[in-house]
Protein backbone atom coordinates (compact mmCIF):
# COMPACT_ATOMS: atom_id res chain seq x y z
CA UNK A 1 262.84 82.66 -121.47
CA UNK A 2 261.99 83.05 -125.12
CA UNK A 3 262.08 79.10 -125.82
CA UNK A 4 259.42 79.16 -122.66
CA UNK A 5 257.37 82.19 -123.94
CA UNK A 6 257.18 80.63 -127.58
CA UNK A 7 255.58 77.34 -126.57
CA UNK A 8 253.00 79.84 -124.45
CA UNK A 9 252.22 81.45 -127.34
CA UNK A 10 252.14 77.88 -129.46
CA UNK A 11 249.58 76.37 -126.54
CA UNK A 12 247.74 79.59 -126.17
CA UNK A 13 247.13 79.60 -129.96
CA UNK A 14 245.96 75.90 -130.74
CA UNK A 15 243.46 76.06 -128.08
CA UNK A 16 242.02 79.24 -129.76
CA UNK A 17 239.07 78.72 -132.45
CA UNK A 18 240.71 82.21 -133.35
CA UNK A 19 239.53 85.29 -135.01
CA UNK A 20 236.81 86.64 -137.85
CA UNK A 21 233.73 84.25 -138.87
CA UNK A 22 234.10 83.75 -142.41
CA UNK A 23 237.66 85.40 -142.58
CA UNK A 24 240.06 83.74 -145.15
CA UNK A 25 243.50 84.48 -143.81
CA UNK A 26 246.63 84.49 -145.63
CA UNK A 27 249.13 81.93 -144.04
CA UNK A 28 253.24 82.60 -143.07
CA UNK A 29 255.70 80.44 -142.83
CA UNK A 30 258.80 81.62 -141.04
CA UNK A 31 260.93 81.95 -137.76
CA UNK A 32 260.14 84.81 -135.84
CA UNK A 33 263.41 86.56 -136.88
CA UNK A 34 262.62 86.29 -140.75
CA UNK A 35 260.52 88.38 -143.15
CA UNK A 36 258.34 86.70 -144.97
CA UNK A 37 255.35 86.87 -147.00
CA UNK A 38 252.01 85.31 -147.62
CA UNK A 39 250.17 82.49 -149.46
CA UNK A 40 246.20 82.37 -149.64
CA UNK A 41 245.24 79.85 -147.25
CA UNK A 42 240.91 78.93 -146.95
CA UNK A 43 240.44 78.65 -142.90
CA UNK A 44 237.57 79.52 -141.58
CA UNK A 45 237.81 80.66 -138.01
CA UNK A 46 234.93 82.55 -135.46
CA UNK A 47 236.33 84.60 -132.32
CA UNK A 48 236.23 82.84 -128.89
CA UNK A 49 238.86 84.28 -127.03
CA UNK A 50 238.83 87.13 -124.03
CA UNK A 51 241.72 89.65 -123.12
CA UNK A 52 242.16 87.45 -119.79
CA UNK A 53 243.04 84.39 -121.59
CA UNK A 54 245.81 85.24 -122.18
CA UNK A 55 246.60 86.68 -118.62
CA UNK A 56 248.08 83.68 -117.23
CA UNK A 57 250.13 82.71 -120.04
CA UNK A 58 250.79 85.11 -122.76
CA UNK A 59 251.04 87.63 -120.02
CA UNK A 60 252.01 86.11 -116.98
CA UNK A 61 255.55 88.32 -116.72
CA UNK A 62 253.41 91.14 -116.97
CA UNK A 63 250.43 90.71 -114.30
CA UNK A 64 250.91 92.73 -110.78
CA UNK A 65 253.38 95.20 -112.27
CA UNK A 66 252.67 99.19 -113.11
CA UNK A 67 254.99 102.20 -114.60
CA UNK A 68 258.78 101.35 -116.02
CA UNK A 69 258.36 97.67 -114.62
CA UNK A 70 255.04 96.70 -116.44
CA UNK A 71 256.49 98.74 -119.99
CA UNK A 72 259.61 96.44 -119.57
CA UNK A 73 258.06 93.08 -118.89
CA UNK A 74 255.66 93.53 -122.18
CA UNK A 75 258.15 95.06 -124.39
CA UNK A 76 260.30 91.77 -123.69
CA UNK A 77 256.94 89.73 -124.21
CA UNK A 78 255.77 91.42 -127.77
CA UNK A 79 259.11 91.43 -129.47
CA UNK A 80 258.90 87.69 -129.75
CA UNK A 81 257.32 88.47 -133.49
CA UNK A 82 257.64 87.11 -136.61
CA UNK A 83 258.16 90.23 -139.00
CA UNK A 84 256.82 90.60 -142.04
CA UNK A 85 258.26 91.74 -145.28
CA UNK A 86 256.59 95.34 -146.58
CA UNK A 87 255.03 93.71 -149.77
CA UNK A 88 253.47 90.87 -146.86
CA UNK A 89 251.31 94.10 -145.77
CA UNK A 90 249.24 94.13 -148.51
CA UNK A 91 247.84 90.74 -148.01
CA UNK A 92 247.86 91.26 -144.02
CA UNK A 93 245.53 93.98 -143.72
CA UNK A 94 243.15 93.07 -146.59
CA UNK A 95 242.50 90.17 -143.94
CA UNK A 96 243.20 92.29 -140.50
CA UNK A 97 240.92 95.19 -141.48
CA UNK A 98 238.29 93.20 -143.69
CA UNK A 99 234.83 94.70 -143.21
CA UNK A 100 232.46 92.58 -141.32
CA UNK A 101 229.85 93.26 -143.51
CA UNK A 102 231.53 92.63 -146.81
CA UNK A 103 234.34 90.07 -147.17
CA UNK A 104 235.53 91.57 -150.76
CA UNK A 105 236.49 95.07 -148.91
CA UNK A 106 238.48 96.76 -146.11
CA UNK A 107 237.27 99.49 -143.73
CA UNK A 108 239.57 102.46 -144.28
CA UNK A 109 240.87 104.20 -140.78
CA UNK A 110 240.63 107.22 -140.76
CA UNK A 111 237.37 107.96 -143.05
CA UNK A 112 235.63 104.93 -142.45
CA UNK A 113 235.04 104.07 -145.75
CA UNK A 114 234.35 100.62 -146.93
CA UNK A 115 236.64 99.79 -150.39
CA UNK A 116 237.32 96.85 -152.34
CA UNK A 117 240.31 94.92 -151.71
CA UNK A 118 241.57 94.89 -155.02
CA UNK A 119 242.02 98.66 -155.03
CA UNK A 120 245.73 98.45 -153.17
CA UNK A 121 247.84 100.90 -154.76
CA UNK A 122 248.96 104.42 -154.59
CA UNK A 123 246.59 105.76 -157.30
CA UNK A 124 243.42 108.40 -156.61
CA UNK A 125 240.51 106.33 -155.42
CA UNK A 126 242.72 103.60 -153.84
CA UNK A 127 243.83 102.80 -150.07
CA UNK A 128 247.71 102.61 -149.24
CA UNK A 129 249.49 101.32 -146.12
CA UNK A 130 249.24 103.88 -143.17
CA UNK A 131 251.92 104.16 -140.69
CA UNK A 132 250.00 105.42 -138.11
CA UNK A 133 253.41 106.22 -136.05
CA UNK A 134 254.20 108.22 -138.74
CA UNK A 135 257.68 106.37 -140.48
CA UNK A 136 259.66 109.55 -140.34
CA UNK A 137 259.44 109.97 -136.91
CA UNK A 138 262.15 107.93 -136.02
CA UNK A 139 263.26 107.06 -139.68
CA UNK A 140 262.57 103.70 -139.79
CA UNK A 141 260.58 104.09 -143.18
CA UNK A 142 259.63 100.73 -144.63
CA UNK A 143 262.15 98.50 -143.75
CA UNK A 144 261.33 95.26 -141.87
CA UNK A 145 260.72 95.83 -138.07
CA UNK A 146 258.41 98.87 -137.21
CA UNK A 147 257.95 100.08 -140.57
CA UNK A 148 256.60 96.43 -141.45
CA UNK A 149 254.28 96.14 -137.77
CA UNK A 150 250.98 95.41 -138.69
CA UNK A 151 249.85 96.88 -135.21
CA UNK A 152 250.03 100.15 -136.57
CA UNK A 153 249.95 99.86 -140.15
CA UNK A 154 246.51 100.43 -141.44
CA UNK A 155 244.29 100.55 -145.12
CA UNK A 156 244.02 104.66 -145.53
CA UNK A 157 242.34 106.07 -148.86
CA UNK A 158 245.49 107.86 -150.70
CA UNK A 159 244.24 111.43 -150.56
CA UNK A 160 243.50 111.16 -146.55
CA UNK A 161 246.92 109.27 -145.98
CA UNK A 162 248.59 112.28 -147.94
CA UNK A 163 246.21 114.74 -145.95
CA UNK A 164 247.59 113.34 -142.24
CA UNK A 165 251.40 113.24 -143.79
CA UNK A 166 253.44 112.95 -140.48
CA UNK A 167 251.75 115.14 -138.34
CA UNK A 168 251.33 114.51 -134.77
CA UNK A 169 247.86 113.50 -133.13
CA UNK A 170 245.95 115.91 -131.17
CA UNK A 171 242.64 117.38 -131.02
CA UNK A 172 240.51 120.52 -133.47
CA UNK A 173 240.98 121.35 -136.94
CA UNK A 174 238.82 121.20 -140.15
CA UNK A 175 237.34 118.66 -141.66
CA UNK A 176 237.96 117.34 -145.49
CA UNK A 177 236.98 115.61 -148.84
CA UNK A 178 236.20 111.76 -147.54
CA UNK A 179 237.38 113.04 -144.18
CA UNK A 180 235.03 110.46 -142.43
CA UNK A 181 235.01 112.98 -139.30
CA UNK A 182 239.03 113.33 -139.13
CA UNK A 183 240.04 116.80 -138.64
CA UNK A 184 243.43 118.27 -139.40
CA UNK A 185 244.99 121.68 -139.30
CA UNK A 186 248.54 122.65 -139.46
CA UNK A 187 250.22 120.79 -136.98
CA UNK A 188 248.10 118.06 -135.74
CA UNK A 189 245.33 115.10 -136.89
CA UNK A 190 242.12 113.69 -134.96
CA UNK A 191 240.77 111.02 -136.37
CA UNK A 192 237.03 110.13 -136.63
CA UNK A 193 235.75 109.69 -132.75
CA UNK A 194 235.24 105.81 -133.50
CA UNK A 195 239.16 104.91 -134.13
CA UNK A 196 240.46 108.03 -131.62
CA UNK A 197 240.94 104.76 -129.12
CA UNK A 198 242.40 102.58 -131.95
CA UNK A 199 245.08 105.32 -132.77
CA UNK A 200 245.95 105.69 -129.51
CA UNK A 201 246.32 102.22 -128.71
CA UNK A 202 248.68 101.83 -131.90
CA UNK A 203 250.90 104.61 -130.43
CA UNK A 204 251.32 103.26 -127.40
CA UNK A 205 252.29 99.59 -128.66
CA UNK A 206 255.04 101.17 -130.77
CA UNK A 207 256.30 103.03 -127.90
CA UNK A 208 256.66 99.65 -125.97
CA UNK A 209 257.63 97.28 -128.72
CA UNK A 210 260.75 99.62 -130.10
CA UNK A 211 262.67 100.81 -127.43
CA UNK A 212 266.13 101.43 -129.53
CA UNK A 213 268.07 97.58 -128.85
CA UNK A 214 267.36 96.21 -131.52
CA UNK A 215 268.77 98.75 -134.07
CA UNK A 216 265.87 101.38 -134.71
CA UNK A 217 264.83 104.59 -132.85
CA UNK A 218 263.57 104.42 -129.26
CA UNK A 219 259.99 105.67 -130.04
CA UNK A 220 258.37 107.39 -126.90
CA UNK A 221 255.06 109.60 -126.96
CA UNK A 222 255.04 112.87 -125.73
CA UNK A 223 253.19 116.05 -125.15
CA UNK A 224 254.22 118.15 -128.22
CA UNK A 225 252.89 118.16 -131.91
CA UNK A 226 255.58 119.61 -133.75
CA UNK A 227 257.96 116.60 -133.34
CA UNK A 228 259.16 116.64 -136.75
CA UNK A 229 261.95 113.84 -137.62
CA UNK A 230 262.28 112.97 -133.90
CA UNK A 231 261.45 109.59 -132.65
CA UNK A 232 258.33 110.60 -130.95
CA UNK A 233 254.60 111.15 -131.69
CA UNK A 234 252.11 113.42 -129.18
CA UNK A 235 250.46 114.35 -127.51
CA UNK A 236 250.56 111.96 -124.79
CA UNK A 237 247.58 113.94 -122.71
CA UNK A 238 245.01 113.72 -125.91
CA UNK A 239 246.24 109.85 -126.61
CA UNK A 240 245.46 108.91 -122.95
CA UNK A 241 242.05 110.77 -122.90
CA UNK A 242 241.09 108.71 -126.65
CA UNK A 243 241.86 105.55 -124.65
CA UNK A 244 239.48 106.57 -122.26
CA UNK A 245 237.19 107.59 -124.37
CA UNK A 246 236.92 104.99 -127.17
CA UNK A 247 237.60 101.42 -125.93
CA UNK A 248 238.29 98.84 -128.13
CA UNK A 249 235.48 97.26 -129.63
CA UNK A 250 235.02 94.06 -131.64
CA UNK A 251 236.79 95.08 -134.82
CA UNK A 252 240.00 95.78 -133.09
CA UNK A 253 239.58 93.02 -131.27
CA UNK A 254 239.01 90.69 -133.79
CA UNK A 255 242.02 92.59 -135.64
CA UNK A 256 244.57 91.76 -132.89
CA UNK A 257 243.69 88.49 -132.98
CA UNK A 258 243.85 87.75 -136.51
CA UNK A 259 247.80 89.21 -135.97
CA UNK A 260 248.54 86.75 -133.11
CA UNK A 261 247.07 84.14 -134.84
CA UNK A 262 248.14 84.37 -138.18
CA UNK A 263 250.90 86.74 -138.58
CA UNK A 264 252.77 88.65 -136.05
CA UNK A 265 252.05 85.93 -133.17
CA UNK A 266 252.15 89.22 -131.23
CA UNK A 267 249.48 91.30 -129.74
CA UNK A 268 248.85 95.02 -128.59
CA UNK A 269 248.48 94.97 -124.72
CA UNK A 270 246.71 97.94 -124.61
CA UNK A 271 243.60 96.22 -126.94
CA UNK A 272 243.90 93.33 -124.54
CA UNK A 273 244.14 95.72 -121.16
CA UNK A 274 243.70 99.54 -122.19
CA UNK A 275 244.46 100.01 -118.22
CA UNK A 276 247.90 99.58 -118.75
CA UNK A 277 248.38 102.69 -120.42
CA UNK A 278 247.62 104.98 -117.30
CA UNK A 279 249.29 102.18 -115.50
CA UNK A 280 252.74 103.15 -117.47
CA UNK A 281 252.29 106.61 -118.67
């Protein structure tokens, strides 16, 4: 099934003219089992492809089925990855989350905020990696697997990234400095209304793709916000309704592409089909 799967994925991806005009992606070079990391590579690619391209290949298991049966058919199908090493992430998501408008910067999550590329650190005034399901719920920190998943890792200024810590995602709070919108208050973080979808989306793929056989947590979302070390993120009813609400748009589009074509060779379902998330949850 994976051999079969694999050369879907291979077929799928060579008759793809792939991802961001004008994007120069990093290249990998590894089995699907192996971290890796990244060499500059110069192609130039422009986004052709639709969600139901991929329908009768990439997710041909998947089509027809609903609840525990459609969340078991794509977990099987997205865990045919290659994972990346957590020093790979830098030079992923200066090329996953490259602004549109400016090929020298990234577009921070949660504020919005366009920033050079060059300013990767952990320094004021500079973006980090985001886990967006937080890494201590479920303790998988930043080893290779789900603390190394591009789907949910994400370019967040240091002070914001500090600001949303591990909280759990739900709706009100204040606003703050280079907030971009996000609120936050004791228990809980919204982000801006134009990534509430995006976040969402990333929660749900985690819950699919790590479901506890292959060595790390069982991640599942929920309905509480004061989840602490457990392996879950809510709240499930606020998630749902940012699906809803914010639909994926071009950027994330382009951004799960770019993974399945040049990284992960995995994608989110739920950018490709946010239907499936009331259709499993």
């Amino acid at each position: 099934m994976l051999a079969i799967r694999t050369r879907r994925r291979k077929a799928v991806a060579l008759a793809t003219a792939a991802v961001l005009a004008g994007l120069t992606v990093p290249s990998l070079t590894a089995s699907s089992a192996t971290a890796t990391t990244a060499t500059p590579s110069t192609t130039t690619t422009t986004a052709t492809t639709t969600a139901s391209d991929y329908d009768s290949t990439y997710y041909e298991d998947a089509i027809g089925k609903t609840g525990t049966s459609l969340k078991s058919s794509l977990h099987t199908i997205i865990s045919d990855q290659t994972k990346l090493s957590y020093s790979a992430v830098w030079n992923a998501l200066k090329a996953t989350d490259q602004d549109p408008a400016d090929s020298g910067n990234v577009i921070l999550l949660y504020s919005g905020i366009s920033r050079s590329k060059s300013l990767n650190g952990g320094d004021t005034g500079d973006w980090n990696r985001e886990h967006v399901w937080a890494k201590s719920h479920g303790g998988f920190g930043t080893s290779t697997g789900p603390g190394t998943d591009i789907h949910h890792l994400r370019p967040s200024d240091v002070r914001v990234n500090g600001v949303r810590g591990n909280k759990d995602f739900d709706n009100g709070g204040s606003g703050f400095t280079d907030s971009g919108g996000s609120l936050t208050d004791s228990d809980s973080f919204e982000p801006r209304d134009a990534v509430k979808g995006d976040v969402a989306r990333m929660i749900f793929y985690m819950a699919v793709r790590y479901e506890g056989g292959d060595g790390w947590a069982d991640l599942e979302v929920n309905g509480s916000v004061d989840n602490g070390s457990s392996p879950y993120i809510g709240k499930l009813s606020v998630l749902k309704a940012w699906n809803e609400e914010d639909p994926p748009d071009a950027f994330e589009e382009r951004r799960n592409q770019v993974i399945y074509d040049s990284y992960q060779h995995n994608r989110n379902p739920f950018v490709d089909h946010p239907e499936w998330v009331e259709a499993i949850w």
